[in-house]
C-alpha atoms as a PDB file:
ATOM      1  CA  UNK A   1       0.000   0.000   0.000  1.00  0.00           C
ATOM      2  CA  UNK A   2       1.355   3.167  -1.028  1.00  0.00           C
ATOM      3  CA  UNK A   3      -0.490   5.597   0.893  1.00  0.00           C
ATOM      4  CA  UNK A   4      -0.131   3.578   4.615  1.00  0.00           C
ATOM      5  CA  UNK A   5       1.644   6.058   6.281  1.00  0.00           C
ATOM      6  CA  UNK A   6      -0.748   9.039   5.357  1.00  0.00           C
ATOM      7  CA  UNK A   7      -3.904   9.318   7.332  1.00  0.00           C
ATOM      8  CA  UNK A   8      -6.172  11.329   5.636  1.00  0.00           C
ATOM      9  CA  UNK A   9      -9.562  11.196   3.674  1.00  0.00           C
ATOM     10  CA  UNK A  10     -11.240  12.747   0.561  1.00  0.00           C
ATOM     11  CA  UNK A  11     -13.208  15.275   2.877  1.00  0.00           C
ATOM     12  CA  UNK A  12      -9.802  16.526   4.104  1.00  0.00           C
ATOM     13  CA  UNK A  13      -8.332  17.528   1.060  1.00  0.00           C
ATOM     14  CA  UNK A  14     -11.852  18.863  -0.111  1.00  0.00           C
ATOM     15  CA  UNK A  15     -11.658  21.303   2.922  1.00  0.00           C
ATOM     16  CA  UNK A  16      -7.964  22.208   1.809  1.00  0.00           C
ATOM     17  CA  UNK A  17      -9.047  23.070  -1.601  1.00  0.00           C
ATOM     18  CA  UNK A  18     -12.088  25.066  -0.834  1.00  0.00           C
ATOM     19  CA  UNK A  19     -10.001  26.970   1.980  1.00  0.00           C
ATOM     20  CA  UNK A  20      -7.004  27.500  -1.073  1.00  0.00           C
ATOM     21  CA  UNK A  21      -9.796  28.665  -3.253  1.00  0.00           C
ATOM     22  CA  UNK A  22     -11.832  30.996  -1.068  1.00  0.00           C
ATOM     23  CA  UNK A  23      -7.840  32.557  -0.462  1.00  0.00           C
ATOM     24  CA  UNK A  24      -6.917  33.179  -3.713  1.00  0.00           C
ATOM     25  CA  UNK A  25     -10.340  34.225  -4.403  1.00  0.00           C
ATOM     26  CA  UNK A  26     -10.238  36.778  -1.728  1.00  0.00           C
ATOM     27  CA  UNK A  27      -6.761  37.773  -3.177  1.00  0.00           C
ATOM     28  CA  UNK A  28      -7.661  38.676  -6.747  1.00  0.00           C
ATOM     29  CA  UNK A  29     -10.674  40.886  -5.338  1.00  0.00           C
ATOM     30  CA  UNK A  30      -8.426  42.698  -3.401  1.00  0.00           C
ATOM     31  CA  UNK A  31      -6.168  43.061  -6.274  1.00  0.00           C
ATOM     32  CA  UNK A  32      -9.477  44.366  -8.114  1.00  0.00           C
ATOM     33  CA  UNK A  33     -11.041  46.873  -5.714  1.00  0.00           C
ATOM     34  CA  UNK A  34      -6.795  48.363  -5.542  1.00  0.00           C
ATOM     35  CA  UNK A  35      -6.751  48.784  -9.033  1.00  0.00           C
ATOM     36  CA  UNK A  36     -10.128  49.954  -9.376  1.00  0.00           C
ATOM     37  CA  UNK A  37      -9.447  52.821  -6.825  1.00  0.00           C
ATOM     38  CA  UNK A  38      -5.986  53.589  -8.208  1.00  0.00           C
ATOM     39  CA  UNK A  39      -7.524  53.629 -11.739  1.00  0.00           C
ATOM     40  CA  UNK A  40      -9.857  56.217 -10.103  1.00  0.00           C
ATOM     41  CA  UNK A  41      -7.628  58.242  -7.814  1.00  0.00           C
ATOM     42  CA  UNK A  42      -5.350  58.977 -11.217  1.00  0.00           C
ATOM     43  CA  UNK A  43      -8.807  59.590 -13.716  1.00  0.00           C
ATOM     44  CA  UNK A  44     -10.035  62.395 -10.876  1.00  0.00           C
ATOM     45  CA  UNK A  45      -6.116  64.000 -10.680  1.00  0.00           C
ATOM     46  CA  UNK A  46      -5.790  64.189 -14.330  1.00  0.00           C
ATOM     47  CA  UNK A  47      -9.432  65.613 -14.685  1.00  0.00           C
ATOM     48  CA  UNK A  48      -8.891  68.523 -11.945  1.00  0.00           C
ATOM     49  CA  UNK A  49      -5.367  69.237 -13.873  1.00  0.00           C
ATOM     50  CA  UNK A  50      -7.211  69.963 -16.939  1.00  0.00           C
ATOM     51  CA  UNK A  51      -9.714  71.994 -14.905  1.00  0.00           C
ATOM     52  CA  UNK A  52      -6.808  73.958 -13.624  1.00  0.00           C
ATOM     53  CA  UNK A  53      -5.304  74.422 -16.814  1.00  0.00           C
ATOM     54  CA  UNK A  54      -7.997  75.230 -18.907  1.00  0.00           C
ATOM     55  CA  UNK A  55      -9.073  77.833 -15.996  1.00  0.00           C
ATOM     56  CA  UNK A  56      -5.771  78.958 -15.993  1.00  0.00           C
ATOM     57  CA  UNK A  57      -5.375  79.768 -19.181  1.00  0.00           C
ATOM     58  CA  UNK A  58      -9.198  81.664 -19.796  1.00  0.00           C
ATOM     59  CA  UNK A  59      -7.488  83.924 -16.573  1.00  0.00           C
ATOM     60  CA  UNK A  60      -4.666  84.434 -18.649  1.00  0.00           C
ATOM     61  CA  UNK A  61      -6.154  85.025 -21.509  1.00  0.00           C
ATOM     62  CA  UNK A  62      -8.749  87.772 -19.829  1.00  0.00           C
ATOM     63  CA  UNK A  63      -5.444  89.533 -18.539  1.00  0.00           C
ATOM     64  CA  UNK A  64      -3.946  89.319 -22.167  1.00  0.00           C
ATOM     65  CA  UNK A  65      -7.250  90.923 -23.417  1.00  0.00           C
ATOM     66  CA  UNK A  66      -7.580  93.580 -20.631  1.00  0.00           C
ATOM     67  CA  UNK A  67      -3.853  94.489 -20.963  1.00  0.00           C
ATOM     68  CA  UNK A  68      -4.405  95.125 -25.099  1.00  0.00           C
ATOM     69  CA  UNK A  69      -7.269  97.238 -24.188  1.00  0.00           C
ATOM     70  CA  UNK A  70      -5.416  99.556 -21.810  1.00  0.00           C
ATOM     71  CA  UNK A  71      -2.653  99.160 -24.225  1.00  0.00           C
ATOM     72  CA  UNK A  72      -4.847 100.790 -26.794  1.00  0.00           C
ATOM     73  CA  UNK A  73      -6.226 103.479 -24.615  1.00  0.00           C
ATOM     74  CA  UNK A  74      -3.176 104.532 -23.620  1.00  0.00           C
ATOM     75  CA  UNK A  75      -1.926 104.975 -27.302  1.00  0.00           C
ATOM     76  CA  UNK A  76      -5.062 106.674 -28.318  1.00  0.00           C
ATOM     77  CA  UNK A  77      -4.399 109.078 -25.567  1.00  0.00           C
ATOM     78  CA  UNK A  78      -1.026 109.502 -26.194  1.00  0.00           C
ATOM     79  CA  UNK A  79      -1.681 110.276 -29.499  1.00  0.00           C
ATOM     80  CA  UNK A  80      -4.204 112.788 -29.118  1.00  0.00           C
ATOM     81  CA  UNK A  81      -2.523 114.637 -26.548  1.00  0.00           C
END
């Protein structure tokens, strides 16, 4: 007999397997639900960069505008003075 020194029964290694599985089950979800959050940690940072930016640069582009405006009164008074 090959297996006379083991003592053990189908229902034992039934209960090893479903404990392995629910483990490695338990793993990859983890895994999952990490991923998942980085995934959405990195889509919320780039979407308030592009806020920022695209705020940033109507500001800048208001202060371009308002400067060519006083830029142009100033000439015109300049000029008529």
């Amino acid at each position: 007999m090959l297996t006379r020194g083991f003592n053990f029964n189908l229902l034992e290694v039934v209960v090893v397997v479903e404990v392995v599985v629910d483990v490695v089950v338990v793993v990859v979800v983890v895994i999952i639900v990490v991923v998942v959050v980085i995934v959405v940690v990195v889509v919320v940072v780039v979407v308030v960069v592009v806020v920022v930016v695209v705020v940033a640069a109507s500001l800048l582009l208001v202060v371009v505008v308002v400067a060519a405006v006083l830029l142009a009164v100033v000439v015109v008074a300049v000029t008529a003075a």
